[in-house]
N, C-alpha and C. Protein backbone atom coordinates (compact mmCIF):
# COMPACT_ATOMS: atom_id res chain seq x y z
N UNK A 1 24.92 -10.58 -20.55
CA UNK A 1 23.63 -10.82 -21.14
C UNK A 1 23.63 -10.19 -22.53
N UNK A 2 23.06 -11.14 -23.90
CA UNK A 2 23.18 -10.41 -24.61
C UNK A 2 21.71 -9.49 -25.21
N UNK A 3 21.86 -8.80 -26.37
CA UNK A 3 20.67 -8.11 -26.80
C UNK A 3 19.52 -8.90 -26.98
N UNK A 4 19.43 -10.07 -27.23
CA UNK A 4 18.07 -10.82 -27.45
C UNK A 4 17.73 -11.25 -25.92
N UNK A 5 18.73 -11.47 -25.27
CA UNK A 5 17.48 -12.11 -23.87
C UNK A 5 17.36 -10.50 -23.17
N UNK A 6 18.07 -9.39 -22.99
CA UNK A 6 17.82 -8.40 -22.27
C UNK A 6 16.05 -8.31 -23.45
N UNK A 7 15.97 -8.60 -24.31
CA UNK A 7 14.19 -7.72 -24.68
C UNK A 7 13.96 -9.18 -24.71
N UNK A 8 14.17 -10.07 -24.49
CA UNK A 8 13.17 -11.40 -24.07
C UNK A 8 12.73 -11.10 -22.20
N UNK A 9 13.84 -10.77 -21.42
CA UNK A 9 13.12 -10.54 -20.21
C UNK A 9 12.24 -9.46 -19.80
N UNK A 10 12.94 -8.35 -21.05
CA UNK A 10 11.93 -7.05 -20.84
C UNK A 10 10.44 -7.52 -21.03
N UNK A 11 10.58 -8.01 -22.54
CA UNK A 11 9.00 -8.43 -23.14
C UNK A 11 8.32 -9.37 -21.74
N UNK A 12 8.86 -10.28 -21.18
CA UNK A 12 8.42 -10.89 -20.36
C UNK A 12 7.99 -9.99 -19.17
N UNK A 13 8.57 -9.29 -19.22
CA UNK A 13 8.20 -8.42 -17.91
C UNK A 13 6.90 -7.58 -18.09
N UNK A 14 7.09 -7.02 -19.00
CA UNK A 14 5.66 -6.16 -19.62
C UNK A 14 4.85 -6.67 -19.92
N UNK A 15 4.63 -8.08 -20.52
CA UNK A 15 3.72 -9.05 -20.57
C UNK A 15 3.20 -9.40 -19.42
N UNK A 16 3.78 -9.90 -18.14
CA UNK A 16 3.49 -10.22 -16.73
C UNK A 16 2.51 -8.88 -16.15
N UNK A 17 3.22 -7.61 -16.23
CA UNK A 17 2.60 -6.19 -15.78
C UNK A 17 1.55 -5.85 -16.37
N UNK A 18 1.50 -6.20 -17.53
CA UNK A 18 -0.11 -5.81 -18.45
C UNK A 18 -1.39 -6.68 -17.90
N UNK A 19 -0.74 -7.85 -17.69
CA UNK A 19 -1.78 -8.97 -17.39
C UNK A 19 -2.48 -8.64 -16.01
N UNK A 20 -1.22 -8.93 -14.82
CA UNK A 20 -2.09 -7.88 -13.71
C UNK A 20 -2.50 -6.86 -13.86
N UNK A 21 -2.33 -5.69 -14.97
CA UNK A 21 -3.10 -4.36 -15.11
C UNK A 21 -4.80 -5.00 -15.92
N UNK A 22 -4.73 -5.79 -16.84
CA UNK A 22 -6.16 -6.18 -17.29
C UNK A 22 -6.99 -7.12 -16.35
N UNK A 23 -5.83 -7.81 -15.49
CA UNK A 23 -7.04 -8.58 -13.83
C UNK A 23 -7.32 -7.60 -13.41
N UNK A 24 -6.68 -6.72 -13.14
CA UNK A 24 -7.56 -5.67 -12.06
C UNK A 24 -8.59 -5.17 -13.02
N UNK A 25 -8.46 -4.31 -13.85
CA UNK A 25 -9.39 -3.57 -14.77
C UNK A 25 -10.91 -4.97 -14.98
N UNK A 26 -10.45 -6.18 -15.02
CA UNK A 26 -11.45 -7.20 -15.06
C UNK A 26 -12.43 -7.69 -14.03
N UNK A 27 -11.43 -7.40 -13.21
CA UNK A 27 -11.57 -7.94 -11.31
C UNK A 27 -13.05 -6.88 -10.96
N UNK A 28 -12.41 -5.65 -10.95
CA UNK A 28 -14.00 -4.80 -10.32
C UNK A 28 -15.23 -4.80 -11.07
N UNK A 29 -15.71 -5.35 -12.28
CA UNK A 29 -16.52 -5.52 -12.83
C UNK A 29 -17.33 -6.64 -11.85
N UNK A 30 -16.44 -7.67 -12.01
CA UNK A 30 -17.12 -8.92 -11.67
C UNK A 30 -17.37 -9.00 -9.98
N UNK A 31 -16.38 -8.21 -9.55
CA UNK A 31 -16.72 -7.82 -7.78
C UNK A 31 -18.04 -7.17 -7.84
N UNK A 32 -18.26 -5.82 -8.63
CA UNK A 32 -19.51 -5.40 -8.21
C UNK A 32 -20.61 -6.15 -8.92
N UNK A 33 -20.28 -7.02 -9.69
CA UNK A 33 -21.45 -7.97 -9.63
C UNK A 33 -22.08 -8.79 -8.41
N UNK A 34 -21.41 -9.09 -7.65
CA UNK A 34 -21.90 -9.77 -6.33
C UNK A 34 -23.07 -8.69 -5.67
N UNK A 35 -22.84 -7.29 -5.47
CA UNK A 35 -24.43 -6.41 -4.76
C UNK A 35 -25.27 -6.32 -5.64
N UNK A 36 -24.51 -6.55 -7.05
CA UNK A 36 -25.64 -6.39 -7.88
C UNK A 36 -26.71 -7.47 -7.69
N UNK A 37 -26.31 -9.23 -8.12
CA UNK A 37 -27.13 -10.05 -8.08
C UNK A 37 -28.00 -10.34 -6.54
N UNK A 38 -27.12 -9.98 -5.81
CA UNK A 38 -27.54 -9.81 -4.07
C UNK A 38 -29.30 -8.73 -4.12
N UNK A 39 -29.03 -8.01 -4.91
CA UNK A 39 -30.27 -7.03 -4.79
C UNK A 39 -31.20 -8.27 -5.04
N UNK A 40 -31.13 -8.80 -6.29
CA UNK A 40 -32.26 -9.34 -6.28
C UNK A 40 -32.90 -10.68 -5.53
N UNK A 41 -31.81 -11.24 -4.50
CA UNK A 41 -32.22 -12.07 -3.46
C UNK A 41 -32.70 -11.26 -2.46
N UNK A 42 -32.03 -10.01 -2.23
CA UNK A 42 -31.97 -9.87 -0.51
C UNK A 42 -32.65 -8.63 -0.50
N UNK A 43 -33.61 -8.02 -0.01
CA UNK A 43 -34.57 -6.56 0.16
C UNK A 43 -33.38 -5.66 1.16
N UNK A 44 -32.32 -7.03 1.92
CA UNK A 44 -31.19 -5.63 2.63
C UNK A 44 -30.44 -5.32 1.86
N UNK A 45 -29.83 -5.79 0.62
CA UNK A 45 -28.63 -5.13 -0.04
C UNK A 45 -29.46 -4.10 -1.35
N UNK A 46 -29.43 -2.89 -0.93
CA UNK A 46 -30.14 -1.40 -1.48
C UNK A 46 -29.16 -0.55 -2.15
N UNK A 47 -28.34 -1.07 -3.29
CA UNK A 47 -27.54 -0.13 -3.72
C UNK A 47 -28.22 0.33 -5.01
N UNK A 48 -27.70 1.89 -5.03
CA UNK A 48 -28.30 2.49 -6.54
C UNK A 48 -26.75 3.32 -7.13
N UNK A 49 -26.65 3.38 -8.72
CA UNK A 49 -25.99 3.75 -9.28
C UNK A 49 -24.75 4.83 -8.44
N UNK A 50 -25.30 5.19 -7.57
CA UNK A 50 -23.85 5.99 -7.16
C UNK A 50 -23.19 5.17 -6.79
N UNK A 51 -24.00 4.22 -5.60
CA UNK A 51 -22.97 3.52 -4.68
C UNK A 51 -22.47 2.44 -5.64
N UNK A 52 -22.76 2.11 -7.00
CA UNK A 52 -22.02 1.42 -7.75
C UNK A 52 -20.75 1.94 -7.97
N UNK A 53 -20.96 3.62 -8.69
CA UNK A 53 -20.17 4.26 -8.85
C UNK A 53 -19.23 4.41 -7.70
N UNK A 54 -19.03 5.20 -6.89
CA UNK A 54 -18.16 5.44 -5.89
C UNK A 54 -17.46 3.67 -5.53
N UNK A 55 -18.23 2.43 -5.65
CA UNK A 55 -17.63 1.39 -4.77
C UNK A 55 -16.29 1.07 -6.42
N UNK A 56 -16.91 0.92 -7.64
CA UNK A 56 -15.95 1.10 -8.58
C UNK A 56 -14.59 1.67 -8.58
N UNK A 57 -15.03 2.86 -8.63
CA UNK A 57 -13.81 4.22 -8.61
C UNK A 57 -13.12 3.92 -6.87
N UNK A 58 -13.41 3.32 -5.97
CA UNK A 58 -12.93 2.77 -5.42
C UNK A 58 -11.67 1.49 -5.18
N UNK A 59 -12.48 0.77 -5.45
CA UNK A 59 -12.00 -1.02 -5.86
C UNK A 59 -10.65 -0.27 -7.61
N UNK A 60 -11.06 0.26 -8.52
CA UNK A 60 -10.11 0.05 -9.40
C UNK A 60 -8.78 1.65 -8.57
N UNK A 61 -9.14 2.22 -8.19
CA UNK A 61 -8.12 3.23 -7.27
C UNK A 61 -7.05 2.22 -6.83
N UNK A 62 -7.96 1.47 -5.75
CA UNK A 62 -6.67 0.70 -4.78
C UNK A 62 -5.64 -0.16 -5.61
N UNK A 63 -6.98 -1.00 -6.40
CA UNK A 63 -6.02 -1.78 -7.31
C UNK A 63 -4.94 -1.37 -8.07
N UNK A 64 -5.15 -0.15 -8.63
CA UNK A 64 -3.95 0.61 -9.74
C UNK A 64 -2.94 1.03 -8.80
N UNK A 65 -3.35 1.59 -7.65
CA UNK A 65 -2.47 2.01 -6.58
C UNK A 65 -1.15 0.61 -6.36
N UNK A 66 -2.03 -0.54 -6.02
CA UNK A 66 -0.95 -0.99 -5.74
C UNK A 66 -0.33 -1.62 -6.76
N UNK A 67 -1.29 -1.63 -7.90
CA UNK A 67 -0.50 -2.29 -9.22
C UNK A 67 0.83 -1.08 -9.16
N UNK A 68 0.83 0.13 -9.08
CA UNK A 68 1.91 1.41 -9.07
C UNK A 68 3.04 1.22 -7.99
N UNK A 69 2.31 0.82 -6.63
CA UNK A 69 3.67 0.04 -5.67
C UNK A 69 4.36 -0.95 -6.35
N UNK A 70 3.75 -1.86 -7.25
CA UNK A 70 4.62 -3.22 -7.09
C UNK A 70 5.44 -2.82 -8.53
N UNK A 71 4.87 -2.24 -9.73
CA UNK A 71 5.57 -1.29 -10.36
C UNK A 71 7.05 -0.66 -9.97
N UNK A 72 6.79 0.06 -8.78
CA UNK A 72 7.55 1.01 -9.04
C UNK A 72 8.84 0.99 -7.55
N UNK A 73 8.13 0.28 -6.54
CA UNK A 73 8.92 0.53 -4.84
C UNK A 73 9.63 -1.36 -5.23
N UNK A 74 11.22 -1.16 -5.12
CA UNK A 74 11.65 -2.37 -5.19
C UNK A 74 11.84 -3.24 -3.90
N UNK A 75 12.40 -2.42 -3.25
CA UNK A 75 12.41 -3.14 -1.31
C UNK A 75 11.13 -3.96 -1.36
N UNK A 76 11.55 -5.53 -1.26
CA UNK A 76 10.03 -6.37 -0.59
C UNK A 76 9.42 -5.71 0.47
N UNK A 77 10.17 -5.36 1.82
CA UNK A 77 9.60 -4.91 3.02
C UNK A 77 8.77 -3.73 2.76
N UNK A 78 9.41 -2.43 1.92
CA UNK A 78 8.55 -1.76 1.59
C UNK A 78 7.37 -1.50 0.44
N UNK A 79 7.40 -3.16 -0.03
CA UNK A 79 6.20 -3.09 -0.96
C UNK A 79 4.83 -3.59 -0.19
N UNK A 80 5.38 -4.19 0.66
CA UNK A 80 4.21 -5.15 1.84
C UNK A 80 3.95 -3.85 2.49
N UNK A 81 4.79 -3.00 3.23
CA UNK A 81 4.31 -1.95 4.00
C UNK A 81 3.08 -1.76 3.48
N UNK A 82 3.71 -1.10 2.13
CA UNK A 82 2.63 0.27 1.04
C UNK A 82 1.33 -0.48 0.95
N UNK A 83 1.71 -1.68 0.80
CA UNK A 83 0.29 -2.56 0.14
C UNK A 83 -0.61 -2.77 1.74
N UNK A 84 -0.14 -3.36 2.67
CA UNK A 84 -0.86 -3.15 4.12
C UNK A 84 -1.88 -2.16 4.05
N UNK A 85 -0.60 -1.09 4.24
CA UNK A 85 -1.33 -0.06 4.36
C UNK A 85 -2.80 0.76 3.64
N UNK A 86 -1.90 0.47 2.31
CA UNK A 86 -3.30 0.74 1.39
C UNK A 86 -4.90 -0.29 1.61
N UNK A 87 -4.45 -1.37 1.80
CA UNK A 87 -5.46 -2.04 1.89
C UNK A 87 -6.52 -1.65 3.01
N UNK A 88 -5.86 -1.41 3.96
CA UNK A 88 -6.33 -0.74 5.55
C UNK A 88 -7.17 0.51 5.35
N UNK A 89 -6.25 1.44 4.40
CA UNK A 89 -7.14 2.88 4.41
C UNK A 89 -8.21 2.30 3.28
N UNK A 90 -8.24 1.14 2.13
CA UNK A 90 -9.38 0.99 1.40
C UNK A 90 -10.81 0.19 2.50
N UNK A 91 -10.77 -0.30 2.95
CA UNK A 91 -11.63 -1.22 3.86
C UNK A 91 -11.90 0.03 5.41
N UNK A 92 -11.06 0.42 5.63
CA UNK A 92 -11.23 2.04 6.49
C UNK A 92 -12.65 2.79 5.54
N UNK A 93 -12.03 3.15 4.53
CA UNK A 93 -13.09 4.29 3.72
C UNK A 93 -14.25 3.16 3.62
N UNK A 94 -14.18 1.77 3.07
CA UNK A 94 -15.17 1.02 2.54
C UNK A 94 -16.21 1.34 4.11
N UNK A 95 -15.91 0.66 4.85
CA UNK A 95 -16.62 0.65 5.88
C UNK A 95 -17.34 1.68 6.59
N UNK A 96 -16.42 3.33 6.33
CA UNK A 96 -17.03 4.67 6.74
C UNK A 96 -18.32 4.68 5.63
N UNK A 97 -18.29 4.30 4.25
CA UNK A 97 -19.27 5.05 3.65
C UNK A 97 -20.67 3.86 4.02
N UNK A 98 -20.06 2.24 4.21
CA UNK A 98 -20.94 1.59 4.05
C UNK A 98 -21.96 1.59 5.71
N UNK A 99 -21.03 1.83 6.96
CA UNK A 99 -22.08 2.23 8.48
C UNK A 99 -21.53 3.44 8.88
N UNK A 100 -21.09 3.68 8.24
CA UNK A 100 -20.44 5.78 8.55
C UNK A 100 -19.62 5.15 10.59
N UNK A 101 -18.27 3.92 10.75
CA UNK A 101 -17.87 3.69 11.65
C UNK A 101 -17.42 4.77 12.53
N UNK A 102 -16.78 5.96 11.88
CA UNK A 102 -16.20 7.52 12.27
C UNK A 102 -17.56 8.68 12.32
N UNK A 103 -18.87 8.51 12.09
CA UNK A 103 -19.16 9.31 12.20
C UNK A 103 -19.36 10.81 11.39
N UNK A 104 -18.40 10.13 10.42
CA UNK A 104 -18.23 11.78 9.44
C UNK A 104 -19.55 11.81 8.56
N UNK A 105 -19.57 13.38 7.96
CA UNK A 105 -20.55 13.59 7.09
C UNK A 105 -20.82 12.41 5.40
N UNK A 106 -19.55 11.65 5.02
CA UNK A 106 -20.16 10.71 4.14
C UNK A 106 -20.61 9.49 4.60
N UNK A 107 -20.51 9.07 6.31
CA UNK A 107 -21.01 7.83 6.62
C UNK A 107 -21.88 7.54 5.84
N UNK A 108 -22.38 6.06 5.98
CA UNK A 108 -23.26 5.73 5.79
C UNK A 108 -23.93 5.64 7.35
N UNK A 109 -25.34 5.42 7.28
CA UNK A 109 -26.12 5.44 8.15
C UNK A 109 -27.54 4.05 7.91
């Protein structure tokens, strides 16, 4: 391979990785738009600025997380693991804070 395609595939590569880093960074905006516009149909969906906050700092966590697996763990098998998994403990926590399912002191209730 010579010097121009080794930084033609690099550039390509970092180009590909930036793009999924600005979907995600794009993605949770427009996700927490959905409870947002929901408030004003529905008297059940009651969120106020924290639970914006915390569901944010949430949603862009997982995302960077696994943007950092697919980054960085080359094994397919163990990129699916990491990503499973992560997804499981995000929808785990989502669900503790949103009916407190475990019971703990940040349930929701």
């Amino acid at each position: 391979m010579n010097k121009n395609t080794m930084m033609d595939t690099n550039s390509s590569l970092m180009f590909k990785q930036n793009k999924r880093l600005i979907s995600i960074v794009l993605a949770v905006p427009i996700l927490l738009l959905i409870p947002f516009i929901a408030m004003y149909y529905s008297s059940e969906v009651k969120w106020t600025l924290f639970d914006f906050c915390i569901a944010g700092l949430l949603l862009t966590g997982a995302g960077l997380s696994i943007e950092f697996i697919l980054r960085k763990v080359k094994s397919g098998k163990q990129r699916i693991a990491l990503v499973f998994a992560l997804i499981i403990a995000f929808l785990l926590i989502w669900a503790e804070l949103a009916v407190g399912i475990f019971n703990t002191p940040i349930g929701g209730h």
